[in-house]
Protein backbone atom coordinates (compact mmCIF):
# COMPACT_ATOMS: atom_id res chain seq x y z
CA UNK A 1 -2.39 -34.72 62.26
CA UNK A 2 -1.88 -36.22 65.86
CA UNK A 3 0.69 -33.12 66.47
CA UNK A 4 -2.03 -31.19 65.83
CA UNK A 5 -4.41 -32.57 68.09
CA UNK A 6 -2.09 -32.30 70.76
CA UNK A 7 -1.66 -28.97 70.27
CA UNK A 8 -4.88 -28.19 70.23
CA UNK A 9 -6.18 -29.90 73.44
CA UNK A 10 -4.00 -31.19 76.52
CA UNK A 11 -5.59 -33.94 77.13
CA UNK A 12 -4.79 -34.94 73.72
CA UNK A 13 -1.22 -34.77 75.10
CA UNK A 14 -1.75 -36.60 78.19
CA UNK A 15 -3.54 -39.75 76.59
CA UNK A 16 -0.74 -39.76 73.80
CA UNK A 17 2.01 -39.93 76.61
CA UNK A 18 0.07 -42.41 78.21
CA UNK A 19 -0.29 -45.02 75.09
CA UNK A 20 1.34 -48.37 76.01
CA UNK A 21 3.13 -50.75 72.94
CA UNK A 22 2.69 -53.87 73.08
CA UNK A 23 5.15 -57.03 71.39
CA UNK A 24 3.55 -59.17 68.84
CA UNK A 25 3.97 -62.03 71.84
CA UNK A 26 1.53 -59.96 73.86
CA UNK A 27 -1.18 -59.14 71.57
CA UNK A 28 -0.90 -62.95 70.70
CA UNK A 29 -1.68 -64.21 74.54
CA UNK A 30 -4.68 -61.47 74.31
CA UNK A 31 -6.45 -62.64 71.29
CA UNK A 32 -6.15 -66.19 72.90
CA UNK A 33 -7.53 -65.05 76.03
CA UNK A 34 -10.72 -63.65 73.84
CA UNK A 35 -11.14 -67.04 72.18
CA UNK A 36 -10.10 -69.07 75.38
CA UNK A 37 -8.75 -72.59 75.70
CA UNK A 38 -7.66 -73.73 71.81
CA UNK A 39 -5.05 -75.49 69.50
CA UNK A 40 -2.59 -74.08 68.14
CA UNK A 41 -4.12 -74.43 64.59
CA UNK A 42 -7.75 -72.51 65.79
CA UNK A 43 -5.15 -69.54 67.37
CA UNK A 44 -3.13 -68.86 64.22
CA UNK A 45 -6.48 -69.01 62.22
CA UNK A 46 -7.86 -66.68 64.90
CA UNK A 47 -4.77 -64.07 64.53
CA UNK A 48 -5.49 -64.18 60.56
CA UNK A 49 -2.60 -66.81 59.53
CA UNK A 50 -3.86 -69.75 56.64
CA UNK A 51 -1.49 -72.37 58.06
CA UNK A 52 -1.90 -74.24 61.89
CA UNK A 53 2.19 -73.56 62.36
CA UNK A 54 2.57 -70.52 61.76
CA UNK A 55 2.71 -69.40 65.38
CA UNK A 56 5.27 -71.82 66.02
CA UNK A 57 7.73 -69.36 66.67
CA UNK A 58 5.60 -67.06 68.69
CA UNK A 59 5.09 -69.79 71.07
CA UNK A 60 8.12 -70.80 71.76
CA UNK A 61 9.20 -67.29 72.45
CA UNK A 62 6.20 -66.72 74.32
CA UNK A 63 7.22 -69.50 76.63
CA UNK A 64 10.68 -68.12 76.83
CA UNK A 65 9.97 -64.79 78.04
CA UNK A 66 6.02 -65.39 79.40
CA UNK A 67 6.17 -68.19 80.76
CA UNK A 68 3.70 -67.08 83.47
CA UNK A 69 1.21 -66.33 81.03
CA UNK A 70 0.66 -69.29 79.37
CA UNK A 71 -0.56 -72.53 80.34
CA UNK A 72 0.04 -75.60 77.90
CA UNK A 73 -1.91 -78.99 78.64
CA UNK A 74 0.71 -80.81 76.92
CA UNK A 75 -0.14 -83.89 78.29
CA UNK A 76 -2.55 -84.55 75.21
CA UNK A 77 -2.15 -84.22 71.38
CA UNK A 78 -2.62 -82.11 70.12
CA UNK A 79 -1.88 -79.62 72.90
CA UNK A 80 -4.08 -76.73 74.34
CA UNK A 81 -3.04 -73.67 75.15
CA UNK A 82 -4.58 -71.03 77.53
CA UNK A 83 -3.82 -67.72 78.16
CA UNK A 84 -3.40 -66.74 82.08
């Protein structure tokens, strides 16, 4: 179906070439930039998980490669995380 549309219109073509992928880490540090300044437990709640750890893993990768992109007020408990 989408070869289709591309062969129909150019644009089509242009706007397909044009589509960026994101990692899971990413579209993680954008739904916490849409609910703002939260635990860890409200963020994995807000990404659809039923348990407050299960972005565990995400994190700590996230801090690993994105480190710029995340700000942790770890100076409290539990900690906050923001999305820069």
């Amino acid at each position: 179906m989408m070869l289709e549309e591309i062969n129909k219109s150019p644009e089509a073509a242009i706007l397909a070439a044009e589509e960026v992928f994101k990692t899971y880490e990413l579209m993680c540090l954008d739904k916490l930039k849409e609910i703002g300044r939260s635990t860890a437990r409200d963020w994995s709640f807000a990404m659809g998980y039923t348990h407050r750890s299960s972005l565990a893993k995400i994190i700590r990768r996230i801090t690993e490669r994105y480190p710029e992109m995340l700000k942790i007020y770890d100076n409290r408990f539990p900690r906050l995380y923001e999305a820069i």
